[in-house]
PDB file of N, CA and C in Angstrom:
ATOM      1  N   UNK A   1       0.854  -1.172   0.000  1.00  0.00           N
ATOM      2  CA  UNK A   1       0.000   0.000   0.000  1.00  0.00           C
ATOM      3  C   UNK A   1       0.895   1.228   0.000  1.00  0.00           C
ATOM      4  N   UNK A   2       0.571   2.118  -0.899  1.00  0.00           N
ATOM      5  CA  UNK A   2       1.409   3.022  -0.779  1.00  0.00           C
ATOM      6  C   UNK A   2       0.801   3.980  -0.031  1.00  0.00           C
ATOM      7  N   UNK A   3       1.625   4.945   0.744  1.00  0.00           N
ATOM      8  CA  UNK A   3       1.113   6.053   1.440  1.00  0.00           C
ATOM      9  C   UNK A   3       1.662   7.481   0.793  1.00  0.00           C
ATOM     10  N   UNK A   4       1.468   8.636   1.211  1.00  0.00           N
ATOM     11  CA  UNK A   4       1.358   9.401   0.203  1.00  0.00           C
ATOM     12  C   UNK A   4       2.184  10.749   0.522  1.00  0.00           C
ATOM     13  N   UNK A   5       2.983  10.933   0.011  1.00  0.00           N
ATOM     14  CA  UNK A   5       4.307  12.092   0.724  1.00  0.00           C
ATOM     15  C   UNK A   5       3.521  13.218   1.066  1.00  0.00           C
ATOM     16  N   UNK A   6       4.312  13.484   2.572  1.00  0.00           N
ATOM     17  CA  UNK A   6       4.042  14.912   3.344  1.00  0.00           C
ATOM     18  C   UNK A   6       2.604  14.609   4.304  1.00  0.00           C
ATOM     19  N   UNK A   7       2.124  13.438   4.055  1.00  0.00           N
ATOM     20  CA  UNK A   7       1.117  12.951   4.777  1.00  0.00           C
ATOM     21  C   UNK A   7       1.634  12.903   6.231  1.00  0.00           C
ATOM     22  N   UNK A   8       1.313  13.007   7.887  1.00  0.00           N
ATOM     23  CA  UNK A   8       1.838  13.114   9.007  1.00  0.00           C
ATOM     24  C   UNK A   8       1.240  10.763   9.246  1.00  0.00           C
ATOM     25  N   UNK A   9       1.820  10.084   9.581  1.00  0.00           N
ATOM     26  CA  UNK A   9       1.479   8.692   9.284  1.00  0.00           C
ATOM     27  C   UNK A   9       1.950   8.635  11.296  1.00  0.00           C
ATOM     28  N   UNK A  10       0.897   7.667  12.095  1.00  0.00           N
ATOM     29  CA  UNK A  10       1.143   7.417  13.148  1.00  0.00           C
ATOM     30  C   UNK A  10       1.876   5.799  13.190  1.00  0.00           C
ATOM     31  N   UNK A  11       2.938   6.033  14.189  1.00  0.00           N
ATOM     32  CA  UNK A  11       4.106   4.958  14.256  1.00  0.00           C
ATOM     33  C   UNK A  11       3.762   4.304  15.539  1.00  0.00           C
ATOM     34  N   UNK A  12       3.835   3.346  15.962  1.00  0.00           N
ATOM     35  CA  UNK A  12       3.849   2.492  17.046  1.00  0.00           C
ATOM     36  C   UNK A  12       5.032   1.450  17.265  1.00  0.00           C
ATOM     37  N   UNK A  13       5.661   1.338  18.432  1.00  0.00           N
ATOM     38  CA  UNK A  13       6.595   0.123  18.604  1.00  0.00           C
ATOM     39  C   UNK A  13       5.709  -0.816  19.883  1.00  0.00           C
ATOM     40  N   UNK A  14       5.668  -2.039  19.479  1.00  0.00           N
ATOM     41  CA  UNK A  14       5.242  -2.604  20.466  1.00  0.00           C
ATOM     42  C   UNK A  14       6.766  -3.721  20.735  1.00  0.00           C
ATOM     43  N   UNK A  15       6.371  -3.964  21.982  1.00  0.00           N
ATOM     44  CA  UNK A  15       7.989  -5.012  22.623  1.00  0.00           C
ATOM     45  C   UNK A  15       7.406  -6.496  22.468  1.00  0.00           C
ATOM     46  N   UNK A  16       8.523  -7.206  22.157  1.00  0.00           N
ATOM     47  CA  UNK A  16       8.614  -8.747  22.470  1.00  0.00           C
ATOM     48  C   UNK A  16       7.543  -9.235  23.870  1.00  0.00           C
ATOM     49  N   UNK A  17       7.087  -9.887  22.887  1.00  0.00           N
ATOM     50  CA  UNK A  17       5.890 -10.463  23.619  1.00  0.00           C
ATOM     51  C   UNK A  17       4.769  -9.731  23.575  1.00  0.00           C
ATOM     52  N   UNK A  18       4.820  -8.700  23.713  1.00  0.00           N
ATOM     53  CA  UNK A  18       3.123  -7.492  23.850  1.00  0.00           C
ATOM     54  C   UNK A  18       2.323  -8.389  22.818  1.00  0.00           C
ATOM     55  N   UNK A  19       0.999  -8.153  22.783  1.00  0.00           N
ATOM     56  CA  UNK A  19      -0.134  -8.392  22.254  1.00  0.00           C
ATOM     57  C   UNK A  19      -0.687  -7.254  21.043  1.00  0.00           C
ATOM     58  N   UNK A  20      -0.360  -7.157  20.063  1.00  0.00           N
ATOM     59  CA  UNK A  20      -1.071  -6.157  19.690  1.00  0.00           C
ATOM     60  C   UNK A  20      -2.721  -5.881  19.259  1.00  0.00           C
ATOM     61  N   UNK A  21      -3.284  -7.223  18.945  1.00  0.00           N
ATOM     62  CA  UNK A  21      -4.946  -7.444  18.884  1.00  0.00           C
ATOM     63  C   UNK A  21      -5.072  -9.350  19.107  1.00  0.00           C
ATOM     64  N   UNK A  22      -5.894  -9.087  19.720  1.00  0.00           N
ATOM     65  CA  UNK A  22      -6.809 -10.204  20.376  1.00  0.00           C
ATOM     66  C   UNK A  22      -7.870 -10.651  18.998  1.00  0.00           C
ATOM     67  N   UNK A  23      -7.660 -12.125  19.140  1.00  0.00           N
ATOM     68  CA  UNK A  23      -8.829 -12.545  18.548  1.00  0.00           C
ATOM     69  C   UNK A  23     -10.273 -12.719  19.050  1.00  0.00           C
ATOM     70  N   UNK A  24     -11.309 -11.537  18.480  1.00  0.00           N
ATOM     71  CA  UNK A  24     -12.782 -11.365  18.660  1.00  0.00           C
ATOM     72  C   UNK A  24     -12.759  -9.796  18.980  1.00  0.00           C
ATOM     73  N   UNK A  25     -11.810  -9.254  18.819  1.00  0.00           N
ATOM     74  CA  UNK A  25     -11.171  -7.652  19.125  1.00  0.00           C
ATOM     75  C   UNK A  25     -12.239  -6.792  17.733  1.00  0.00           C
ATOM     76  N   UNK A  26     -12.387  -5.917  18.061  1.00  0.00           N
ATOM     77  CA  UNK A  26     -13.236  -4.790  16.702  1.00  0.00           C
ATOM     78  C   UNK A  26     -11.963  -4.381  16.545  1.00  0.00           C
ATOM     79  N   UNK A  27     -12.112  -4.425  15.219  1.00  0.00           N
ATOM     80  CA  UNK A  27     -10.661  -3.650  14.775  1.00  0.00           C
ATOM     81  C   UNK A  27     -10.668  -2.675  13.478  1.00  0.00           C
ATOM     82  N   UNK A  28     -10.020  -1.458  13.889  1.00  0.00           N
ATOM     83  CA  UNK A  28     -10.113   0.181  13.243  1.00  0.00           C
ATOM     84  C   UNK A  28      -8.994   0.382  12.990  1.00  0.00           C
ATOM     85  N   UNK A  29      -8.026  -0.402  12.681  1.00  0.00           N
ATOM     86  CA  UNK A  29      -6.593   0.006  12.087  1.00  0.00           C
ATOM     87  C   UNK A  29      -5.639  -1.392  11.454  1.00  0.00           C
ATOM     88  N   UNK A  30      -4.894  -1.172  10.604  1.00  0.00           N
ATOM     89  CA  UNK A  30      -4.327  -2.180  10.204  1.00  0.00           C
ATOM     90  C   UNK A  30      -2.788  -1.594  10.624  1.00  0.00           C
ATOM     91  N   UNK A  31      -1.926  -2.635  10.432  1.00  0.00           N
ATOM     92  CA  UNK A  31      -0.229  -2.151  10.705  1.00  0.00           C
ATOM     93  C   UNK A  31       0.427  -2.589   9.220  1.00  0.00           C
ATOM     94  N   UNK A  32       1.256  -2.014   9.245  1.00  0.00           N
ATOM     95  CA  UNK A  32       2.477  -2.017   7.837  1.00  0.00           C
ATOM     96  C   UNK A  32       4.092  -2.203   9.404  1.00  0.00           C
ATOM     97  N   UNK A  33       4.395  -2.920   9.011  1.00  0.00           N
ATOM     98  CA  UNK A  33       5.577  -3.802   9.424  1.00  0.00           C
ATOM     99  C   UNK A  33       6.823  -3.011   8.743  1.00  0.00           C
ATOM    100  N   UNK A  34       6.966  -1.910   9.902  1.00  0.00           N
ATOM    101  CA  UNK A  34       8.886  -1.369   9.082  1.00  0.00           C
ATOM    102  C   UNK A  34      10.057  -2.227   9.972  1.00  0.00           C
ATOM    103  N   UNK A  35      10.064  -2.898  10.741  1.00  0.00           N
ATOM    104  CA  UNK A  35      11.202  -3.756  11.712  1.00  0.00           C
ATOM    105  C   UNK A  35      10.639  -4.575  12.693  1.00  0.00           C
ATOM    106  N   UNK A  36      10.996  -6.158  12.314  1.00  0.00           N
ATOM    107  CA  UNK A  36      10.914  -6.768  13.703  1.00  0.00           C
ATOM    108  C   UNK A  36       9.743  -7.809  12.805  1.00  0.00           C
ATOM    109  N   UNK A  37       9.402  -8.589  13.654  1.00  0.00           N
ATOM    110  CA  UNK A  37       8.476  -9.958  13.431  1.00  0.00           C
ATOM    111  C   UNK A  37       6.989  -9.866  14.470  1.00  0.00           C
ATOM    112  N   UNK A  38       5.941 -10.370  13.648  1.00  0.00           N
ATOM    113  CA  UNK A  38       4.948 -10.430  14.541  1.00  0.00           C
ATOM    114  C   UNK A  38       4.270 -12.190  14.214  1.00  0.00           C
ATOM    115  N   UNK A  39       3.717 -12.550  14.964  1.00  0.00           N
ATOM    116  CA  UNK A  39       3.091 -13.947  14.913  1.00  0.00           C
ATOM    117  C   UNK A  39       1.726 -13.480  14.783  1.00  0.00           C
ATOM    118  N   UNK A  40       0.527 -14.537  14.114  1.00  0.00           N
ATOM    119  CA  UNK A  40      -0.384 -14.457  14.225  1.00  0.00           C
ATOM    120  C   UNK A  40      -1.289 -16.031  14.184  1.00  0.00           C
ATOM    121  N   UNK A  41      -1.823 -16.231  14.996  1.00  0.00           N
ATOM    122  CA  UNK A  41      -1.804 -17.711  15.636  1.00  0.00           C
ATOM    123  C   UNK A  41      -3.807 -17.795  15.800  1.00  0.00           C
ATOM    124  N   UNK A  42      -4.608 -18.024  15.654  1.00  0.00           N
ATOM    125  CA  UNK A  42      -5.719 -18.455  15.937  1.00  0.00           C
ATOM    126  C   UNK A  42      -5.800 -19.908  16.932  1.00  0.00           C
ATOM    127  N   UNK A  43      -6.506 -19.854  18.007  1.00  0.00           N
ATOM    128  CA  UNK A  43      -7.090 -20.858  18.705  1.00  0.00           C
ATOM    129  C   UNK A  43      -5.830 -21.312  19.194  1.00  0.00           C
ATOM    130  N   UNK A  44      -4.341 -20.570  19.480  1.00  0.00           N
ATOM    131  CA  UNK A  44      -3.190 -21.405  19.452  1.00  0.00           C
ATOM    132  C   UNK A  44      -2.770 -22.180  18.947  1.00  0.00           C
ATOM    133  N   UNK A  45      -3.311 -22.015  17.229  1.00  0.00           N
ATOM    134  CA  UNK A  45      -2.150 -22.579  16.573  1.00  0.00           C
ATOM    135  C   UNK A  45      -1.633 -21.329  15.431  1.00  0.00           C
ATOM    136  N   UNK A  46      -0.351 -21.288  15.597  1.00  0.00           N
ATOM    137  CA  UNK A  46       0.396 -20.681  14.359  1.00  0.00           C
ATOM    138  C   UNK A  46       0.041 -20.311  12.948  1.00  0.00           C
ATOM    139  N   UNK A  47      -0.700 -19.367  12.650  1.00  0.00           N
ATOM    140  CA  UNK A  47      -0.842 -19.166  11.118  1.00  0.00           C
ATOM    141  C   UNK A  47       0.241 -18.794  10.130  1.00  0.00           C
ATOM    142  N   UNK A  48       1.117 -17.799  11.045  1.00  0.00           N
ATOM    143  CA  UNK A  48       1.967 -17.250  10.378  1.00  0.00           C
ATOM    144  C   UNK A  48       3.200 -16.240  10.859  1.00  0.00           C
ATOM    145  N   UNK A  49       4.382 -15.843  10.476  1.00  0.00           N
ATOM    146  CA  UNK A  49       4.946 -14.858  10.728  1.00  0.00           C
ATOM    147  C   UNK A  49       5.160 -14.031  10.261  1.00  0.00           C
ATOM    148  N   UNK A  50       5.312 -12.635  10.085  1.00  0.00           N
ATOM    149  CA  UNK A  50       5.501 -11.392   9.070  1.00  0.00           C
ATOM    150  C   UNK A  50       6.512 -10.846   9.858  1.00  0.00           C
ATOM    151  N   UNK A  51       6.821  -9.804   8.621  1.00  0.00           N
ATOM    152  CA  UNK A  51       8.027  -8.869   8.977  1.00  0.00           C
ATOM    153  C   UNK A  51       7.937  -7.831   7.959  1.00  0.00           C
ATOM    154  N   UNK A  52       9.254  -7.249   8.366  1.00  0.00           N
ATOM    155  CA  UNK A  52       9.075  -6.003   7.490  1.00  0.00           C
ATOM    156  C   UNK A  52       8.629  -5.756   5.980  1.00  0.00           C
ATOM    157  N   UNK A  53       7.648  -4.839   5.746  1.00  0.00           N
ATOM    158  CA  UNK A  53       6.990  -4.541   4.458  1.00  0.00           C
ATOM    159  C   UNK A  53       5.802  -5.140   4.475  1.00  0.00           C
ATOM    160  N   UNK A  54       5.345  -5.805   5.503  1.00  0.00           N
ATOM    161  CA  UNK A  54       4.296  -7.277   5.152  1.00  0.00           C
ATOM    162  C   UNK A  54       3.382  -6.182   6.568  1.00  0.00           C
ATOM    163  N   UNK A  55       2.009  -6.466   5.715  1.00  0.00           N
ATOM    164  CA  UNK A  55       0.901  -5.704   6.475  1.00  0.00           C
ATOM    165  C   UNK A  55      -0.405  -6.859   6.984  1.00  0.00           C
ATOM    166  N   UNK A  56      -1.056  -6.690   8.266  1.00  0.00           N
ATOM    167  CA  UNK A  56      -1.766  -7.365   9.226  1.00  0.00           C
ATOM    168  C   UNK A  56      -3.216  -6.378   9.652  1.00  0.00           C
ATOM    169  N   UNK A  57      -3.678  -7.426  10.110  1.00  0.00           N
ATOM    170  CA  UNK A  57      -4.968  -6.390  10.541  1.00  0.00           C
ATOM    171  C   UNK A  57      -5.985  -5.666   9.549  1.00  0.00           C
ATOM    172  N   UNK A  58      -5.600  -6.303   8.287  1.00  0.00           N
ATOM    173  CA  UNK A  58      -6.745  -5.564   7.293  1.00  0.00           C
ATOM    174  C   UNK A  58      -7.636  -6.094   6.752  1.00  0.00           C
ATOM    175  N   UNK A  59      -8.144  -7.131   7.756  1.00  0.00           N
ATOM    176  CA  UNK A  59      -9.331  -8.126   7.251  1.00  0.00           C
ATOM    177  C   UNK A  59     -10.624  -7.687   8.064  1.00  0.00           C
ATOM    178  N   UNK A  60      -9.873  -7.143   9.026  1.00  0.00           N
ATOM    179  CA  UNK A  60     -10.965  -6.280   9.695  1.00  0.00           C
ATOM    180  C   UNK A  60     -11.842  -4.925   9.004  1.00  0.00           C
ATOM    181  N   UNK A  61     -10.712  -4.183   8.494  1.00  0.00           N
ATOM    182  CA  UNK A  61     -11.441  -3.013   7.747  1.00  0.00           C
ATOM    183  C   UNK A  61     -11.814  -2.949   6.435  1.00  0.00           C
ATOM    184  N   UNK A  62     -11.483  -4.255   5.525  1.00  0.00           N
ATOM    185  CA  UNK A  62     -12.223  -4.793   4.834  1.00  0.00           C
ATOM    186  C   UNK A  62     -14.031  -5.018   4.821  1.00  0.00           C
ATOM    187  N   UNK A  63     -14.033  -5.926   5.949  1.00  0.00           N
ATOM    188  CA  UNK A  63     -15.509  -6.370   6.153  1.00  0.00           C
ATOM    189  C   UNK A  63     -16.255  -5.911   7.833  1.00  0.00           C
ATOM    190  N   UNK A  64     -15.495  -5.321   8.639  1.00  0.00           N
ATOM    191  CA  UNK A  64     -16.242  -5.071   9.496  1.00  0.00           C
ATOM    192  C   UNK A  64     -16.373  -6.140  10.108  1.00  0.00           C
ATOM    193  N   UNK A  65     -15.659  -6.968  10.032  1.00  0.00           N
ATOM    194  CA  UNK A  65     -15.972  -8.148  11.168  1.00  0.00           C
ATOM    195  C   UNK A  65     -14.561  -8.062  12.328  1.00  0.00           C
ATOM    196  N   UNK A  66     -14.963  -8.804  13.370  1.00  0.00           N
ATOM    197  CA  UNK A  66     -14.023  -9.219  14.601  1.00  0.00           C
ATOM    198  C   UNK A  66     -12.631  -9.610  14.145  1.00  0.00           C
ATOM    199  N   UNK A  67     -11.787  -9.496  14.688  1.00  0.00           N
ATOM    200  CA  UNK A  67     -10.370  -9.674  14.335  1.00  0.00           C
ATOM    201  C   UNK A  67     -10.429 -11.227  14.671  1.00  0.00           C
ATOM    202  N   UNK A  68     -10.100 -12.077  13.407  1.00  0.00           N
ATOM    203  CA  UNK A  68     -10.258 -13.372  13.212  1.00  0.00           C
ATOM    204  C   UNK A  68      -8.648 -14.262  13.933  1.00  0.00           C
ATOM    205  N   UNK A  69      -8.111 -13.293  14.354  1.00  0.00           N
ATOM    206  CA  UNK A  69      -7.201 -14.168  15.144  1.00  0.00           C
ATOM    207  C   UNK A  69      -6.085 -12.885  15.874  1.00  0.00           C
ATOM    208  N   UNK A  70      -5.104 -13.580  16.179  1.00  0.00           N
ATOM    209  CA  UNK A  70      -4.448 -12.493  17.360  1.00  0.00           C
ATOM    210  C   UNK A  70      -3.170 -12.451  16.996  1.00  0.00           C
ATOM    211  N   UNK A  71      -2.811 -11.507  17.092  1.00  0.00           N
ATOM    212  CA  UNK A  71      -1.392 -10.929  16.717  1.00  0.00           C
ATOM    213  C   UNK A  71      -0.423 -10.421  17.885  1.00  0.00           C
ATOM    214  N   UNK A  72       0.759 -10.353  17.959  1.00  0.00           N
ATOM    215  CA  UNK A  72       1.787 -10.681  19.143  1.00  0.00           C
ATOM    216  C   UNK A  72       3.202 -10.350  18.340  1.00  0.00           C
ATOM    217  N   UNK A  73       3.669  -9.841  19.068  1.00  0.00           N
ATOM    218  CA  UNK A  73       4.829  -9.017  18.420  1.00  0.00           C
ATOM    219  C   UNK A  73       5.964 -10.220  19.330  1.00  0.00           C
ATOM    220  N   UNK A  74       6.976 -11.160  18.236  1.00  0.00           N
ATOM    221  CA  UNK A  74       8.080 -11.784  18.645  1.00  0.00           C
ATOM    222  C   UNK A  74       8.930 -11.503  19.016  1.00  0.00           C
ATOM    223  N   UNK A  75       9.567 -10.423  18.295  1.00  0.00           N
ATOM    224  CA  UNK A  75      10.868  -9.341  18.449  1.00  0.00           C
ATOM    225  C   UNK A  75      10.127  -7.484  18.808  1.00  0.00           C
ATOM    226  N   UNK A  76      10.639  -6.939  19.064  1.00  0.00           N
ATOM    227  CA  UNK A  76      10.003  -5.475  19.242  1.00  0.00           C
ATOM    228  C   UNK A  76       9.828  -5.227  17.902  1.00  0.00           C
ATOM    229  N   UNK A  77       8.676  -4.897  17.634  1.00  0.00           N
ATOM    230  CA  UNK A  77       8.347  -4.754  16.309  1.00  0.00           C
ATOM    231  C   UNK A  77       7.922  -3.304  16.341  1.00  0.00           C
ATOM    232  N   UNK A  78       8.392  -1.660  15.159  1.00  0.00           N
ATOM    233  CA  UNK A  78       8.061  -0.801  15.123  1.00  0.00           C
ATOM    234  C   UNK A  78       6.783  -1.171  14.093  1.00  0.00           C
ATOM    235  N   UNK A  79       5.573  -0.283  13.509  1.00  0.00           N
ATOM    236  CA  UNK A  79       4.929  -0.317  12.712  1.00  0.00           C
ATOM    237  C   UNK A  79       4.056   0.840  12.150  1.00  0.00           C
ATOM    238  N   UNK A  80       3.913   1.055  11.182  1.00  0.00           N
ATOM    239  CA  UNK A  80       2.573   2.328  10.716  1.00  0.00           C
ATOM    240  C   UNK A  80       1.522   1.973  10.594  1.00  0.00           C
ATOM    241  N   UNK A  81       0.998   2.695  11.496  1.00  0.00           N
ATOM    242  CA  UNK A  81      -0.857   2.311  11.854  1.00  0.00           C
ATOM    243  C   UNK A  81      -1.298   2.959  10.782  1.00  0.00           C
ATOM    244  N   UNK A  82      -2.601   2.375   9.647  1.00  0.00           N
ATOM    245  CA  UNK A  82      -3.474   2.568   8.980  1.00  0.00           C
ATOM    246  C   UNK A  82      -4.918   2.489   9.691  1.00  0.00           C
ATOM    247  N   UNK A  83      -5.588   3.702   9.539  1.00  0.00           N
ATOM    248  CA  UNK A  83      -6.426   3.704  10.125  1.00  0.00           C
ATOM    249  C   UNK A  83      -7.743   3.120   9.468  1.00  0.00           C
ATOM    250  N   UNK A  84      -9.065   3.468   9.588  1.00  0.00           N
ATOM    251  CA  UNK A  84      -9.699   2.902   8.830  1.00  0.00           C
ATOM    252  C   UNK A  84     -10.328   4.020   7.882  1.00  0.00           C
ATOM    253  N   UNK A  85     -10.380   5.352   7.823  1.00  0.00           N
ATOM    254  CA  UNK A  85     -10.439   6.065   7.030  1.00  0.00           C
ATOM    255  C   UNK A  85      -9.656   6.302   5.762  1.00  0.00           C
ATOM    256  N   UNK A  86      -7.895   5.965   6.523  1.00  0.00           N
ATOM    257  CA  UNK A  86      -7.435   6.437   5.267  1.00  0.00           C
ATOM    258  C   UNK A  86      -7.307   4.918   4.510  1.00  0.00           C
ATOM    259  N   UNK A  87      -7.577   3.409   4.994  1.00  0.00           N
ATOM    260  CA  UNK A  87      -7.535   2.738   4.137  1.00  0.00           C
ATOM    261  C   UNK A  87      -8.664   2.457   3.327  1.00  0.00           C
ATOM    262  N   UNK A  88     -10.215   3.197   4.213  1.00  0.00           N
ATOM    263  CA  UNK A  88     -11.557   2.969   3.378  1.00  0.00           C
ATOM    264  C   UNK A  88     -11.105   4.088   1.827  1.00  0.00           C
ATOM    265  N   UNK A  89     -10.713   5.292   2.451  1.00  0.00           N
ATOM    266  CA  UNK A  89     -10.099   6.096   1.156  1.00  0.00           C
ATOM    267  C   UNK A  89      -9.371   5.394  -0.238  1.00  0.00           C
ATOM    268  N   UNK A  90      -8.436   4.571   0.045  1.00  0.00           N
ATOM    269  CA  UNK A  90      -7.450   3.881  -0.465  1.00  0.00           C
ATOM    270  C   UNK A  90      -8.617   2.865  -1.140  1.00  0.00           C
ATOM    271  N   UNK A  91      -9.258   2.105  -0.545  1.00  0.00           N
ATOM    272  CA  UNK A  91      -9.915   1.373  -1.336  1.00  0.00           C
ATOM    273  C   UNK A  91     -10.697   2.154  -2.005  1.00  0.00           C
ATOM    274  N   UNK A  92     -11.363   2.981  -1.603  1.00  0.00           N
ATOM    275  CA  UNK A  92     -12.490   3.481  -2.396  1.00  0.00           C
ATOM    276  C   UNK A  92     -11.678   4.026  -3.795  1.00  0.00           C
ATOM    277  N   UNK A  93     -10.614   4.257  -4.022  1.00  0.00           N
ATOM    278  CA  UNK A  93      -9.853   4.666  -5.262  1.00  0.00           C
ATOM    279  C   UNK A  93      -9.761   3.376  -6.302  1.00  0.00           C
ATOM    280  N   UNK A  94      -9.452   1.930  -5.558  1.00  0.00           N
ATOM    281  CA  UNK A  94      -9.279   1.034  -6.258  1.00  0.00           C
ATOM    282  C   UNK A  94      -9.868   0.861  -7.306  1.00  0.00           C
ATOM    283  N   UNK A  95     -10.047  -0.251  -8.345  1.00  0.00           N
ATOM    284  CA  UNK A  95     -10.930  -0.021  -9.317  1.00  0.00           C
ATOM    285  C   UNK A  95     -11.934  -1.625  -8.325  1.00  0.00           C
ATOM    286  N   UNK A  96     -13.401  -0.831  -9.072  1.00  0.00           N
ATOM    287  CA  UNK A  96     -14.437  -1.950  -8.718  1.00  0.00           C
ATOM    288  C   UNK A  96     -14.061  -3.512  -8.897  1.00  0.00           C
ATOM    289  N   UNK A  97     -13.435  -3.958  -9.621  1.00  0.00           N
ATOM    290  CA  UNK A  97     -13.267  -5.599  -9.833  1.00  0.00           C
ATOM    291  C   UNK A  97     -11.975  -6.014  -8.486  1.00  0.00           C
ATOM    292  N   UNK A  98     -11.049  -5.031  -8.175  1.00  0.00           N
ATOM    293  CA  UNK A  98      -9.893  -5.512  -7.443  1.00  0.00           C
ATOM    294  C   UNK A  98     -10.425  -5.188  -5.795  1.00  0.00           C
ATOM    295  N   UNK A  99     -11.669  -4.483  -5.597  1.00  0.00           N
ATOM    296  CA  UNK A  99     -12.546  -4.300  -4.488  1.00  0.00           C
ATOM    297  C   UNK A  99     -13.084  -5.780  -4.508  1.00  0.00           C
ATOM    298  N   UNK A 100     -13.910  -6.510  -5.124  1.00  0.00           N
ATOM    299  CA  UNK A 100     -14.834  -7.175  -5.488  1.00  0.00           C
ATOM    300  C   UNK A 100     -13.795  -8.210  -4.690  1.00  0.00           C
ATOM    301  N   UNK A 101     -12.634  -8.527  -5.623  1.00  0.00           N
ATOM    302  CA  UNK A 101     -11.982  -9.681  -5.147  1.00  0.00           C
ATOM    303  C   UNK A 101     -11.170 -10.105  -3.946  1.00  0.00           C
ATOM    304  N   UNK A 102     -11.283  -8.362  -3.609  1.00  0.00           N
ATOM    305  CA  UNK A 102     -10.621  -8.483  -2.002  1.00  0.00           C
ATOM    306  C   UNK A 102     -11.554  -9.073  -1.195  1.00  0.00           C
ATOM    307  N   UNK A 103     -12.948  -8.404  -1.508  1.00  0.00           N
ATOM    308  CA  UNK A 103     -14.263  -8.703  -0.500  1.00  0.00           C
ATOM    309  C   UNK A 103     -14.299 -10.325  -0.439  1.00  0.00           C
ATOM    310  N   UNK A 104     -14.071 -10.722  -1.736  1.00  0.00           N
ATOM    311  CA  UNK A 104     -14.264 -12.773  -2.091  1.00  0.00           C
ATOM    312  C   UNK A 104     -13.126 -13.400  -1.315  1.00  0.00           C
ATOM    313  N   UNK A 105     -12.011 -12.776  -1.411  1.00  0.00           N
ATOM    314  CA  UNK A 105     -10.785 -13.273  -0.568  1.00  0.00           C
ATOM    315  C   UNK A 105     -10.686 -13.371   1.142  1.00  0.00           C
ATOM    316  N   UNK A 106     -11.056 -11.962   1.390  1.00  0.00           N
ATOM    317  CA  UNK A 106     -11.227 -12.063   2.537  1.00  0.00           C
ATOM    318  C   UNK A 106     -12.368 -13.154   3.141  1.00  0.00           C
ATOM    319  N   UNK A 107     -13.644 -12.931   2.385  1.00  0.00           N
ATOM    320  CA  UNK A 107     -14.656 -14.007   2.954  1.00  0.00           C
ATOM    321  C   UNK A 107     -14.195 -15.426   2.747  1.00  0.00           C
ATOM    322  N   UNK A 108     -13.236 -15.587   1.899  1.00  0.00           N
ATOM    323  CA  UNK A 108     -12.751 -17.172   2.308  1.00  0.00           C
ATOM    324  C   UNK A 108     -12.143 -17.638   3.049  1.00  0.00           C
ATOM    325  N   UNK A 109     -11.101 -16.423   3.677  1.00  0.00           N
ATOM    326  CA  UNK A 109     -10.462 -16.748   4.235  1.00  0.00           C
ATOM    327  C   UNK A 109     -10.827 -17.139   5.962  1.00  0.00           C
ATOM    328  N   UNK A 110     -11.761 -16.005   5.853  1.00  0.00           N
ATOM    329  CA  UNK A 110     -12.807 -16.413   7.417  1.00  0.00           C
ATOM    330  C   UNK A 110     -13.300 -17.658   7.453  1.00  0.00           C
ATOM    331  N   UNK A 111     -14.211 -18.098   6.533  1.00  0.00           N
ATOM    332  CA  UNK A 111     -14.484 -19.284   6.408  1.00  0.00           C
ATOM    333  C   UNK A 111     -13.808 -20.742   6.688  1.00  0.00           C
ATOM    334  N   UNK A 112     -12.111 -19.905   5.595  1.00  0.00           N
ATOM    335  CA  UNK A 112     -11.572 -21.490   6.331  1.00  0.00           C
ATOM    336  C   UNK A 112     -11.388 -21.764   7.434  1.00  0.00           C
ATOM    337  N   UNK A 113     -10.894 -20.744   7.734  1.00  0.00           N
ATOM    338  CA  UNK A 113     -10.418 -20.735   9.331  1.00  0.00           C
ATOM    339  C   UNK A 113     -11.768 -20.774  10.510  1.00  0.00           C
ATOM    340  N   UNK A 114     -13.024 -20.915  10.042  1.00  0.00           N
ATOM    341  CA  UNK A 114     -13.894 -21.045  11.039  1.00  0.00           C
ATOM    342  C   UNK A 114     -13.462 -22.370  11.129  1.00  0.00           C
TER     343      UNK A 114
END
């Protein structure tokens, strides 16, 4: 996702171990990953690890649903919070078919994981 020069962008570091969202959490922001590793694990098991450049939390402001699993910072991880305005903005620019297929993607992905 690109963000957009001279824009003021809010930064967060969370530490090894912190929690950054709970699964069943409402969630109003996504993160973009500039340093460090985060886990994201449903029901205690492991989905995945990310790191820098690699973005989390945007399945929520996609569809308005509960944060489908929980995220936990491994190493101190810094990150840029996307809020849900400026990413509803961002989508709303997209073109209609690459909206469409996010909406289909995301709903599968809930699904499997129910």
């Amino acid at each position: 996702m690109a963000l957009e020069k001279g824009r003021v962008l809010e930064r967060k570091v969370f530490y090894a171990g912190q929690s950054v969202f709970k699964e069943g959490d409402q969630g109003d922001r996504a993160y973009l990953i500039q340093e460090g590793q985060v886990e994201i694990t449903k029901n205690g098991l492991l989905l995945g690890t990310l790191g820098k450049g690699e973005m989390f939390g945007e399945m929520a402001l996609v569809d308005d649903q509960p944060r489908m699993a929980t995220a936990k910072a491994l190493t101190d991880v810094s990150v840029v919070i996307i809020g849900r305005d400026a990413f509803r903005e961002k989508l709303a620019k997209a073109d209609p078919f690459i909206r469409g297929l996010l909406n289909i993607f995301v709903r599968n992905i809930r699904n499997l994981t129910r």
